[in-house]
N, C-alpha and C. Protein backbone atom coordinates (compact mmCIF):
# COMPACT_ATOMS: atom_id res chain seq x y z
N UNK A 1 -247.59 -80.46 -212.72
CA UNK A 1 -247.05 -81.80 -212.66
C UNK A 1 -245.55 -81.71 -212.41
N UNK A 2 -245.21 -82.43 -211.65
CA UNK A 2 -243.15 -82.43 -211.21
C UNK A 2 -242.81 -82.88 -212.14
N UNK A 3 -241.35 -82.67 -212.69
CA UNK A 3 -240.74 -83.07 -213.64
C UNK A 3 -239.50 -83.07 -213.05
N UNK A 4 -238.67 -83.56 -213.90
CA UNK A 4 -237.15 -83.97 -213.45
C UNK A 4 -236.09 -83.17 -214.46
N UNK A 5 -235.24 -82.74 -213.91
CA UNK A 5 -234.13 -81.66 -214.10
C UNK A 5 -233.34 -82.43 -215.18
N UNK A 6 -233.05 -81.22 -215.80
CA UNK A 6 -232.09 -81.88 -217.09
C UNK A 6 -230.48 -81.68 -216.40
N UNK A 7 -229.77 -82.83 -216.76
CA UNK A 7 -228.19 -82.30 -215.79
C UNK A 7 -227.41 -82.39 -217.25
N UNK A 8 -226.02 -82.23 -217.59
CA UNK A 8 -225.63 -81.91 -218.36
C UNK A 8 -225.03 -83.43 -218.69
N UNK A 9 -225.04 -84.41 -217.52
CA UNK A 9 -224.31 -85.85 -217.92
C UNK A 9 -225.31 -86.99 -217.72
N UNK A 10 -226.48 -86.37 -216.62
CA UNK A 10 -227.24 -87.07 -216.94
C UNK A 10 -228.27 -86.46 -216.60
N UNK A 11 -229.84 -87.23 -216.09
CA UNK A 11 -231.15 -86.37 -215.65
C UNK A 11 -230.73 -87.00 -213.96
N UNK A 12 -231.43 -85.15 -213.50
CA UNK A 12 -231.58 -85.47 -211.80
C UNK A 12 -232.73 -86.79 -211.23
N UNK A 13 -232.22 -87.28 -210.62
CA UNK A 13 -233.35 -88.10 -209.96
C UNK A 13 -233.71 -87.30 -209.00
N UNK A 14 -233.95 -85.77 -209.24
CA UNK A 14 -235.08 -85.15 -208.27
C UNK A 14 -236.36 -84.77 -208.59
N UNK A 15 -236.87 -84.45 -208.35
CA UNK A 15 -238.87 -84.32 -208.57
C UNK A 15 -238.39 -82.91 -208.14
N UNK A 16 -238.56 -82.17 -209.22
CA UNK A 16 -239.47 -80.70 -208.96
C UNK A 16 -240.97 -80.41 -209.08
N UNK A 17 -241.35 -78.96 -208.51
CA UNK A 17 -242.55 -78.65 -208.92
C UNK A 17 -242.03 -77.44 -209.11
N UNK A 18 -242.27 -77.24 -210.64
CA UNK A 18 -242.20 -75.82 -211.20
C UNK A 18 -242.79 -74.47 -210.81
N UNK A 19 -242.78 -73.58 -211.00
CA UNK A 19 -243.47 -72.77 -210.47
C UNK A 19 -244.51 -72.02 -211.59
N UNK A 20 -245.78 -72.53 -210.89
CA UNK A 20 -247.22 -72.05 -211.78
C UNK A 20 -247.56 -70.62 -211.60
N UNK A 21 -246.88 -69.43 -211.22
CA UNK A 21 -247.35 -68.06 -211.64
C UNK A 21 -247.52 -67.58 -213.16
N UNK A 22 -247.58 -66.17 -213.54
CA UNK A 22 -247.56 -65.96 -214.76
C UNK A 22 -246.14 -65.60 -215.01
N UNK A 23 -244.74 -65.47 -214.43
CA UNK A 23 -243.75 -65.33 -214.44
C UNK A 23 -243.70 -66.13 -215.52
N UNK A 24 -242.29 -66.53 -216.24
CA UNK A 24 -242.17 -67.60 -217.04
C UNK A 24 -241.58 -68.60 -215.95
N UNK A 25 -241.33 -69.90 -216.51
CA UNK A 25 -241.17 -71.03 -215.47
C UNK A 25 -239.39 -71.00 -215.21
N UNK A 26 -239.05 -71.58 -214.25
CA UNK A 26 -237.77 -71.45 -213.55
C UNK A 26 -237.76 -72.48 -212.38
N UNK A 27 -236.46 -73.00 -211.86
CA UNK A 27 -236.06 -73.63 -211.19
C UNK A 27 -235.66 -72.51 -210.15
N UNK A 28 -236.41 -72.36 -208.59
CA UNK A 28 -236.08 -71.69 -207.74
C UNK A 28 -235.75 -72.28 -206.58
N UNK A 29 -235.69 -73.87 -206.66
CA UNK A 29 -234.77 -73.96 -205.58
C UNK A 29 -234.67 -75.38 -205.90
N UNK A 30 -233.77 -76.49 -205.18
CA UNK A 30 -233.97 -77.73 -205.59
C UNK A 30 -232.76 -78.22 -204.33
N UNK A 31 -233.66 -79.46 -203.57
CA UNK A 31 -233.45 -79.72 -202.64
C UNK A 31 -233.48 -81.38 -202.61
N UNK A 32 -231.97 -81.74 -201.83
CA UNK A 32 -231.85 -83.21 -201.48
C UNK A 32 -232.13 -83.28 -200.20
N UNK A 33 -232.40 -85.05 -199.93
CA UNK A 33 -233.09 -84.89 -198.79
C UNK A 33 -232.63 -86.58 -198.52
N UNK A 34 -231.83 -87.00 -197.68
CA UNK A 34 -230.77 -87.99 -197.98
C UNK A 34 -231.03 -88.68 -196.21
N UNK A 35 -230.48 -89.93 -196.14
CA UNK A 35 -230.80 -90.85 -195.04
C UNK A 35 -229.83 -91.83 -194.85
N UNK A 36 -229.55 -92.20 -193.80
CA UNK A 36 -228.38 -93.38 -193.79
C UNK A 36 -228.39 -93.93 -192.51
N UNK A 37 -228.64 -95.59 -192.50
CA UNK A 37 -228.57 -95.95 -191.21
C UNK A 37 -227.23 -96.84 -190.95
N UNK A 38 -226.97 -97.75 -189.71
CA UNK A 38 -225.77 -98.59 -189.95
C UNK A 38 -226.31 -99.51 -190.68
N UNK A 39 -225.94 -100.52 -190.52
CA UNK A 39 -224.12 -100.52 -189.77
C UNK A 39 -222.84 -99.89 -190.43
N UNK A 40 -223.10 -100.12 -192.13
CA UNK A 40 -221.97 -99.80 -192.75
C UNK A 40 -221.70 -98.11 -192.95
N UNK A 41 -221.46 -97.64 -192.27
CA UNK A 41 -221.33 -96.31 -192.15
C UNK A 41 -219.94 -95.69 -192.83
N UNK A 42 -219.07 -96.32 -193.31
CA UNK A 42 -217.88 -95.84 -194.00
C UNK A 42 -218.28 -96.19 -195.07
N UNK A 43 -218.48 -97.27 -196.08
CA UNK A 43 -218.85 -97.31 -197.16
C UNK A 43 -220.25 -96.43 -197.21
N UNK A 44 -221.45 -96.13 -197.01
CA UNK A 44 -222.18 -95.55 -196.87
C UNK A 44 -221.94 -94.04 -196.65
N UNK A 45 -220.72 -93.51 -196.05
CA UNK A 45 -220.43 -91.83 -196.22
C UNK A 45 -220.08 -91.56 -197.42
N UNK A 46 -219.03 -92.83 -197.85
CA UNK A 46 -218.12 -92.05 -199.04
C UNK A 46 -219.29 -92.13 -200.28
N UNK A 47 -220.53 -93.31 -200.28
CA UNK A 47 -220.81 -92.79 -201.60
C UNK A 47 -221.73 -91.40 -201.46
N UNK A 48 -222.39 -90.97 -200.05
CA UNK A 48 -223.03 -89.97 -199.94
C UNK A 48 -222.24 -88.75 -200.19
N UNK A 49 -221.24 -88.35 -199.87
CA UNK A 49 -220.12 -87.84 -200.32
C UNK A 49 -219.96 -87.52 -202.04
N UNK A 50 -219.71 -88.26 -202.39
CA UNK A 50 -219.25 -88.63 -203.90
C UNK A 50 -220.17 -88.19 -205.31
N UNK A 51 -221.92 -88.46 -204.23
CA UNK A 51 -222.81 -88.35 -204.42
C UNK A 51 -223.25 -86.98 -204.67
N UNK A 52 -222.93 -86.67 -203.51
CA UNK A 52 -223.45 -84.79 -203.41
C UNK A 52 -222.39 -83.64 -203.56
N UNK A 53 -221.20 -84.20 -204.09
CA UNK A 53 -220.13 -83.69 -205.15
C UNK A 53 -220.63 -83.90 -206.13
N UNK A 54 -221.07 -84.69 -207.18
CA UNK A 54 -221.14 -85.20 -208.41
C UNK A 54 -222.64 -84.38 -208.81
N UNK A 55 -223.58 -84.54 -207.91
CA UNK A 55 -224.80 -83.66 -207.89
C UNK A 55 -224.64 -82.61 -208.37
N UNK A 56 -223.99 -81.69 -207.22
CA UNK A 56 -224.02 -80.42 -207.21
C UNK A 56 -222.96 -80.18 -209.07
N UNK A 57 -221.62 -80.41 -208.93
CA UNK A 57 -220.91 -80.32 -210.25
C UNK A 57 -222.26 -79.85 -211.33
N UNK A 58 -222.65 -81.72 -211.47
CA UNK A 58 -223.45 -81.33 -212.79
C UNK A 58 -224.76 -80.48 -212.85
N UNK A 59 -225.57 -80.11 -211.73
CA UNK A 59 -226.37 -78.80 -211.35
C UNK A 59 -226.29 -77.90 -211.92
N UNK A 60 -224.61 -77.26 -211.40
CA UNK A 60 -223.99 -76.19 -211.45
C UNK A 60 -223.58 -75.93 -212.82
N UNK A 61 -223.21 -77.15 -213.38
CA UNK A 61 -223.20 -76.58 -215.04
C UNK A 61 -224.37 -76.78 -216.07
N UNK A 62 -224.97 -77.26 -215.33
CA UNK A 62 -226.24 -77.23 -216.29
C UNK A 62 -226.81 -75.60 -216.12
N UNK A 63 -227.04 -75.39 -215.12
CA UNK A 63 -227.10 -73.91 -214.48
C UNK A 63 -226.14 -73.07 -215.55
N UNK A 64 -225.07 -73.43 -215.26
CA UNK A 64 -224.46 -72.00 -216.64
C UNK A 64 -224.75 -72.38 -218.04
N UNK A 65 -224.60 -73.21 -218.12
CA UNK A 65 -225.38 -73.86 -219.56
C UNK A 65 -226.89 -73.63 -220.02
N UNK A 66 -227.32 -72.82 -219.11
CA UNK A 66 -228.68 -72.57 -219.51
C UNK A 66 -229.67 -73.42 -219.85
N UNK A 67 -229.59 -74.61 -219.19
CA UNK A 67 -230.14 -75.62 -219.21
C UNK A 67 -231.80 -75.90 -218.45
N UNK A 68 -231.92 -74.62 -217.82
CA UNK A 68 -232.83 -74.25 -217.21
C UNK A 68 -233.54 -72.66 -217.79
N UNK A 69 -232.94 -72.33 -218.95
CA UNK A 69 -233.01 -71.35 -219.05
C UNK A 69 -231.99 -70.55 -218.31
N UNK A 70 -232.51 -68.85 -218.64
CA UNK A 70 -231.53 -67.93 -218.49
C UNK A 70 -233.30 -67.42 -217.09
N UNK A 71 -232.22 -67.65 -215.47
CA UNK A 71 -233.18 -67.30 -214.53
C UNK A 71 -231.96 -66.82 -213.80
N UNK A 72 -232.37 -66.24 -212.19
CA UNK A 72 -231.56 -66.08 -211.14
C UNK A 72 -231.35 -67.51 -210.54
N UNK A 73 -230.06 -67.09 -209.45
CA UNK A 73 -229.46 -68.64 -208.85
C UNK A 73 -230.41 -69.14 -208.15
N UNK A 74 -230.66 -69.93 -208.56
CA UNK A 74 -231.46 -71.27 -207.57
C UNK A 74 -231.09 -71.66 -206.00
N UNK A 75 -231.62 -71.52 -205.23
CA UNK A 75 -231.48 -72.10 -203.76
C UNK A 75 -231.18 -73.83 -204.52
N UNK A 76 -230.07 -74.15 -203.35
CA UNK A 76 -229.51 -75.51 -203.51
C UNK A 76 -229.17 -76.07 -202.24
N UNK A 77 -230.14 -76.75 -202.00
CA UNK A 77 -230.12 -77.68 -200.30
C UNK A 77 -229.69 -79.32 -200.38
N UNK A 78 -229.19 -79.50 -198.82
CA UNK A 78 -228.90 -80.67 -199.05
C UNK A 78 -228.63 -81.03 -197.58
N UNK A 79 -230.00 -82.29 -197.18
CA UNK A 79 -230.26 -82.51 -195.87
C UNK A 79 -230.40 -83.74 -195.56
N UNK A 80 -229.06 -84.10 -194.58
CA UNK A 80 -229.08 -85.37 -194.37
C UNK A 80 -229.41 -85.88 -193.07
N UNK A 81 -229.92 -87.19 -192.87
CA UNK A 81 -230.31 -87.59 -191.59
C UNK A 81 -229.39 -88.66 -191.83
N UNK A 82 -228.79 -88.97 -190.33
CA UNK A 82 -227.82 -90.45 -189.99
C UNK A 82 -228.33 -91.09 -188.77
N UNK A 83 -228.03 -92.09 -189.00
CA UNK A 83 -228.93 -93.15 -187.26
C UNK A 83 -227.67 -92.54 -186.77
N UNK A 84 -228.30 -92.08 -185.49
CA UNK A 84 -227.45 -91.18 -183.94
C UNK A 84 -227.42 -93.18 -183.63
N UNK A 85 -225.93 -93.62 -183.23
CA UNK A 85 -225.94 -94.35 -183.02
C UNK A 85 -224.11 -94.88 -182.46
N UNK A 86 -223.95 -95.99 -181.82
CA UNK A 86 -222.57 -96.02 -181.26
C UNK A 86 -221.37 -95.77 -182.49
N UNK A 87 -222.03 -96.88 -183.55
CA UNK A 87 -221.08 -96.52 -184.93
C UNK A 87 -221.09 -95.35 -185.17
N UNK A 88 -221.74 -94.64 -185.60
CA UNK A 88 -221.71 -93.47 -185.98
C UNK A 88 -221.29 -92.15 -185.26
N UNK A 89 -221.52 -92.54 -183.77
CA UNK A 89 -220.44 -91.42 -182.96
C UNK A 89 -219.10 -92.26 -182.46
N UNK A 90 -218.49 -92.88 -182.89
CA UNK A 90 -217.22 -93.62 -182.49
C UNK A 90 -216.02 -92.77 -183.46
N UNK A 91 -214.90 -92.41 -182.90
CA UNK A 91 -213.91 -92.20 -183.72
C UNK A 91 -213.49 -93.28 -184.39
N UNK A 92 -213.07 -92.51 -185.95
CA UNK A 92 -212.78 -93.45 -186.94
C UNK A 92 -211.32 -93.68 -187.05
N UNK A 93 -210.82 -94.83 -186.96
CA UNK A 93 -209.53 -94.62 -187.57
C UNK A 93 -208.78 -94.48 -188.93
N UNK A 94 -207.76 -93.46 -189.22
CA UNK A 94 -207.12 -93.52 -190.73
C UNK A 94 -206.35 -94.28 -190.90
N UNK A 95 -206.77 -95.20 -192.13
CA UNK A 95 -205.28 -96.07 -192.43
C UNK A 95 -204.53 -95.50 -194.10
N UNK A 96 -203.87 -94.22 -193.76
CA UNK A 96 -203.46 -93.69 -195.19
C UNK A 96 -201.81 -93.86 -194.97
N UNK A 97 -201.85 -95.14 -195.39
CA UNK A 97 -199.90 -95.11 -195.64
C UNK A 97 -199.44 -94.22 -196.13
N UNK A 98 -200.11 -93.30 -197.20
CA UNK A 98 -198.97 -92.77 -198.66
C UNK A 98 -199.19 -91.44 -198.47
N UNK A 99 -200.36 -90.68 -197.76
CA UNK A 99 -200.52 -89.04 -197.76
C UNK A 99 -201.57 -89.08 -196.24
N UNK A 100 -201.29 -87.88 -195.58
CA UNK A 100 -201.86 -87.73 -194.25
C UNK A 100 -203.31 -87.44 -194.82
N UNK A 101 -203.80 -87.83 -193.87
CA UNK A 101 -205.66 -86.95 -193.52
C UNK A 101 -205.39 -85.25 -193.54
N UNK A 102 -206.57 -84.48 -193.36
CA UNK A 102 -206.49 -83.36 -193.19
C UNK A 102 -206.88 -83.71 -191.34
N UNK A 103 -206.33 -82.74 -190.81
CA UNK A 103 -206.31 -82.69 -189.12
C UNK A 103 -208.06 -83.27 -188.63
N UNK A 104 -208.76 -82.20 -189.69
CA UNK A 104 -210.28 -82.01 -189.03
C UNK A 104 -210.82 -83.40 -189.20
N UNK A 105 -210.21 -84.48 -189.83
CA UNK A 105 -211.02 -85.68 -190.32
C UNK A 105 -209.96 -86.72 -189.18
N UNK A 106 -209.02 -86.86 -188.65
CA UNK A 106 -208.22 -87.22 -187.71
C UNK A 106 -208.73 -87.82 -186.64
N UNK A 107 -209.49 -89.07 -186.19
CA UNK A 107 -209.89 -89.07 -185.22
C UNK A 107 -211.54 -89.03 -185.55
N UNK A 108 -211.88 -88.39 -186.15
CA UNK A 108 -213.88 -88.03 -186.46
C UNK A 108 -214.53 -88.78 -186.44
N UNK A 109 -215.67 -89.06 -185.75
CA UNK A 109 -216.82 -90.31 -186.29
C UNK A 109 -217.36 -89.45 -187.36
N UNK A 110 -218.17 -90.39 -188.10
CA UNK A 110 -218.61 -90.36 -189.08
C UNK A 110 -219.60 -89.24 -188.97
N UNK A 111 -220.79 -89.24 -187.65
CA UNK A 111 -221.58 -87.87 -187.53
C UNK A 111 -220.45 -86.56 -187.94
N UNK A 112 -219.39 -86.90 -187.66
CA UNK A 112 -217.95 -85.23 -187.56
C UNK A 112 -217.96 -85.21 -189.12
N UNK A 113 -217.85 -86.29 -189.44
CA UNK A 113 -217.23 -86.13 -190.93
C UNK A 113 -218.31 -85.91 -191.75
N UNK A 114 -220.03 -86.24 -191.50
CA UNK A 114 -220.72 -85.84 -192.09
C UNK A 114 -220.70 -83.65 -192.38
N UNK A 115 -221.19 -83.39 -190.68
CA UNK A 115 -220.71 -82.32 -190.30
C UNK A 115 -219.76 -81.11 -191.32
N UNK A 116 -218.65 -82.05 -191.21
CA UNK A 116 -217.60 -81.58 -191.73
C UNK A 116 -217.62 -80.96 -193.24
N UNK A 117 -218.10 -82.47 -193.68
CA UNK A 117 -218.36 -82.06 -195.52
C UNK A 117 -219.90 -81.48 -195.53
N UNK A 118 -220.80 -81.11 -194.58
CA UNK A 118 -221.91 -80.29 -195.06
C UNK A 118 -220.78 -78.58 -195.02
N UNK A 119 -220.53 -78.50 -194.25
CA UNK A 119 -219.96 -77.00 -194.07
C UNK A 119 -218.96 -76.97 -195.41
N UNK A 120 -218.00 -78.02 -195.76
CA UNK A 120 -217.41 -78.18 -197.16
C UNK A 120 -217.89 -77.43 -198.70
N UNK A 121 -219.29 -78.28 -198.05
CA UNK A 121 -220.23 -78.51 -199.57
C UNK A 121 -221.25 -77.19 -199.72
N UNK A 122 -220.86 -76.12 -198.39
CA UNK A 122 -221.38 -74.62 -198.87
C UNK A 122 -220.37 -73.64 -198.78
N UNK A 123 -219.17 -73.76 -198.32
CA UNK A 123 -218.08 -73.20 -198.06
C UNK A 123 -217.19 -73.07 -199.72
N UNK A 124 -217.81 -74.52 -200.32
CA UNK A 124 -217.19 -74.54 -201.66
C UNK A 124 -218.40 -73.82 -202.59
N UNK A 125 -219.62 -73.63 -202.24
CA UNK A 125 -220.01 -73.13 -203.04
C UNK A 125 -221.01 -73.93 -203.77
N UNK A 126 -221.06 -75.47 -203.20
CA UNK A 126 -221.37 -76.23 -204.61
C UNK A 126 -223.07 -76.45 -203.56
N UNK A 127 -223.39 -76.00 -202.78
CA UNK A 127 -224.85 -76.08 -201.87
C UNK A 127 -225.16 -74.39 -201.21
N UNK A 128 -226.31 -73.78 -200.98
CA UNK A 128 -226.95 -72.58 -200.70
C UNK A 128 -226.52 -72.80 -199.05
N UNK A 129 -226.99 -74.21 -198.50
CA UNK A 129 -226.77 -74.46 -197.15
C UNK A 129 -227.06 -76.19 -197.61
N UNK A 130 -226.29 -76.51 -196.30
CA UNK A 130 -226.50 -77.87 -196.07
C UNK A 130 -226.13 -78.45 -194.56
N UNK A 131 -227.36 -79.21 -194.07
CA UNK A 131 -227.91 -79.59 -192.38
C UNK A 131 -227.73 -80.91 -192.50
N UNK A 132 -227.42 -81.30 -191.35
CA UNK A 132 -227.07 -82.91 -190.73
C UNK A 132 -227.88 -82.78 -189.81
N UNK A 133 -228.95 -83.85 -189.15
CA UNK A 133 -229.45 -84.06 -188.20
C UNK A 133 -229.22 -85.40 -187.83
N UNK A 134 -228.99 -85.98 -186.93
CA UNK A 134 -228.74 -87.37 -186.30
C UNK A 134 -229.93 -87.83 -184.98
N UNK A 135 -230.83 -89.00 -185.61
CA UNK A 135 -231.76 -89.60 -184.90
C UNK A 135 -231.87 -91.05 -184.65
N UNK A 136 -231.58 -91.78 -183.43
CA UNK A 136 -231.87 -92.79 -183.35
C UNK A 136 -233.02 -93.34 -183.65
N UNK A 137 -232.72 -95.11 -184.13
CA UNK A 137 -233.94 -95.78 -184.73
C UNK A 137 -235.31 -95.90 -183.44
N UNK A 138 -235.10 -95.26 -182.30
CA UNK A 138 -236.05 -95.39 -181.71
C UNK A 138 -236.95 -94.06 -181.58
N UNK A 139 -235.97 -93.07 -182.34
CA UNK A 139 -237.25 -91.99 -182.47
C UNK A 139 -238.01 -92.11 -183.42
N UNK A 140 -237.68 -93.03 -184.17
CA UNK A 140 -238.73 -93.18 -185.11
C UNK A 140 -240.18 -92.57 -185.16
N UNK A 141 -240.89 -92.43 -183.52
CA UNK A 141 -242.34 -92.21 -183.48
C UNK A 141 -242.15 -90.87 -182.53
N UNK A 142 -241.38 -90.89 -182.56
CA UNK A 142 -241.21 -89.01 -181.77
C UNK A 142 -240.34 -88.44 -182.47
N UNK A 143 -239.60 -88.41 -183.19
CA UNK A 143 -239.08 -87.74 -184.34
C UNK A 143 -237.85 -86.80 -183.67
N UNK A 144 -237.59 -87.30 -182.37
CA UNK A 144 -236.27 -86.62 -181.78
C UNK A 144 -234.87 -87.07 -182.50
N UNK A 145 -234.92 -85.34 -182.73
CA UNK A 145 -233.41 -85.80 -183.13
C UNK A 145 -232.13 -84.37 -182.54
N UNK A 146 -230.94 -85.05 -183.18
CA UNK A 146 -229.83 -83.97 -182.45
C UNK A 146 -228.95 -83.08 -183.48
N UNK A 147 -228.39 -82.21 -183.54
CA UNK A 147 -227.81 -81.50 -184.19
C UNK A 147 -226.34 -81.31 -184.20
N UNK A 148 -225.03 -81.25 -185.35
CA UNK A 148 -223.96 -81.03 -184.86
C UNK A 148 -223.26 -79.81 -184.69
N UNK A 149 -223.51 -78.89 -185.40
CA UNK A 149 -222.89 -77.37 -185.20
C UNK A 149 -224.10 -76.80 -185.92
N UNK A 150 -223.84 -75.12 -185.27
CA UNK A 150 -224.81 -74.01 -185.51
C UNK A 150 -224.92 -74.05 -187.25
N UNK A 151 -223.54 -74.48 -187.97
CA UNK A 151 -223.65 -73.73 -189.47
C UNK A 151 -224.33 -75.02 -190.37
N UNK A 152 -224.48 -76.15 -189.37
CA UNK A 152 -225.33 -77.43 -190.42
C UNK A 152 -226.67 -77.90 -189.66
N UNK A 153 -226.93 -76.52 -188.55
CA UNK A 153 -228.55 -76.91 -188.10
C UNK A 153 -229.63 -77.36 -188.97
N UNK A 154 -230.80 -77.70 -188.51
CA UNK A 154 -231.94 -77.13 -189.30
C UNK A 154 -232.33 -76.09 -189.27
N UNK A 155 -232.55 -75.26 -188.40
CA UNK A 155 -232.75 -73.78 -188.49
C UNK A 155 -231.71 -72.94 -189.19
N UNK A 156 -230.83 -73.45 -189.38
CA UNK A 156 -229.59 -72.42 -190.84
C UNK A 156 -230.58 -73.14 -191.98
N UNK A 157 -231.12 -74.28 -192.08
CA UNK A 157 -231.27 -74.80 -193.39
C UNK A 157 -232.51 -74.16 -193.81
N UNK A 158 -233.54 -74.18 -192.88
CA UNK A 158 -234.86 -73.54 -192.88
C UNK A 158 -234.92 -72.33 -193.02
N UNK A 159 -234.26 -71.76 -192.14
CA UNK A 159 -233.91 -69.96 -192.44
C UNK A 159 -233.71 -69.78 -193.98
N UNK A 160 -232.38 -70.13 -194.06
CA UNK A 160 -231.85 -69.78 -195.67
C UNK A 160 -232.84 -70.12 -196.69
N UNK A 161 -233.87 -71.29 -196.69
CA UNK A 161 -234.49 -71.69 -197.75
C UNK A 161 -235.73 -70.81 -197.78
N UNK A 162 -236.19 -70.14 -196.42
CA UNK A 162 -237.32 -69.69 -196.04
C UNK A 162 -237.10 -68.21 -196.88
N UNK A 163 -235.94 -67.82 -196.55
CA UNK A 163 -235.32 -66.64 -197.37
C UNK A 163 -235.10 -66.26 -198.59
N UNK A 164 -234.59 -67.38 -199.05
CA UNK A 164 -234.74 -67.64 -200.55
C UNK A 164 -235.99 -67.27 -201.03
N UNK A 165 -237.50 -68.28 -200.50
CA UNK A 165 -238.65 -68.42 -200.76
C UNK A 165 -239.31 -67.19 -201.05
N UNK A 166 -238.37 -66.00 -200.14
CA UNK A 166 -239.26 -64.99 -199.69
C UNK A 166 -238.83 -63.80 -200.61
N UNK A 167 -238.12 -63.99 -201.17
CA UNK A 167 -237.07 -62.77 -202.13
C UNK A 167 -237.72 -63.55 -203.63
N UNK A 168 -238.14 -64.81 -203.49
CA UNK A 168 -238.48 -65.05 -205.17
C UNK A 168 -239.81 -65.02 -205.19
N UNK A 169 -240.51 -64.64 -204.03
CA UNK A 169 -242.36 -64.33 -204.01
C UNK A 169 -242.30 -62.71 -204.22
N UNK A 170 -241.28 -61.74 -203.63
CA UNK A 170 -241.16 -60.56 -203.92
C UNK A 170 -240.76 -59.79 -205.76
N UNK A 171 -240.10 -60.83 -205.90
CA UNK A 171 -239.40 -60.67 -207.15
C UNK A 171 -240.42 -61.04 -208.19
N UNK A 172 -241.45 -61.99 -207.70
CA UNK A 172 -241.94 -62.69 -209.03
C UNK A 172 -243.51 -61.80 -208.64
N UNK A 173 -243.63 -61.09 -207.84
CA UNK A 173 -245.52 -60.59 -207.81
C UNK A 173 -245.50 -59.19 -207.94
């Protein structure tokens, strides 16, 4: 039966399924899986943003807190889809009177800045990998979609998780 993760500030609103070997039980991987269409695409980044900072944080200390027990590190994914759409590939403008942007956010549509903070959010450590895919509302029934760089594909996301999968079936039989 799935159960839901204990976090240290609050409980995950994620659904696990534990793992039923004779191992003892453990959290071996735990994965978001996130969506966003327009129009409002700036209010809509920052709380996804804010969101999968605040996630990962309290994860990560529940994780040293032994809150999961005392196991190896958990695979930690985090995969977002955005409507491929004019808003969403349009450069954004900054209006920061009091402190500059960083260069890479300068100019970015929102697909860049998604982009941007997936490579962030494993670069910092606080995700295993994390993929952006962008699909218009008309693929809906063909499921085409596009990709923004090699390091936030789906195939980095699939690989790495597939890898994970495959080192904790070795480890645990």
């Amino acid at each position: 039966m799935p159960s839901r993760l204990a976090g240290i500030w609050r409980r995950f609103p994620i659904r696990v399924e534990p793992y039923r070997g004779s191992a003892p039980r453990h959290a071996a991987s735990r994965n978001e899986l996130k969506s966003q269409v327009g129009p409002s695409f700036g209010n809509n980044f920052n709380n996804r943003t804010e969101e999968a900072i605040g996630t990962a944080h309290d994860f990560w200390t529940a994780y040293r807190e032994e809150a999961f027990g005392k196991q190896p590190r958990p695979f930690v994914g985090w995969l977002m889809l955005v409507e491929d759409a004019e808003e969403s590939r349009s450069p954004v403008a900054n209006a920061t009177p009091h402190f500059p942007v960083f260069p890479e956010f300068d100019g970015a549509s929102y697909l860049k800045r998604y982009d941007i903070l997936c490579q962030k959010l494993v670069q910092e450590q606080l995700y295993t990998t994390a993929a952006l895919i962008a699909s218009p509302r008309a693929a809906a029934q063909t499921g085409t979609f596009t990709q923004m760089s090699e390091m936030t594909n789906l195939k980095t996301f699939i690989t790495s998780l597939a890898g994970h999968v495959a080192a904790e079936a070795a480890r645990l039989s």
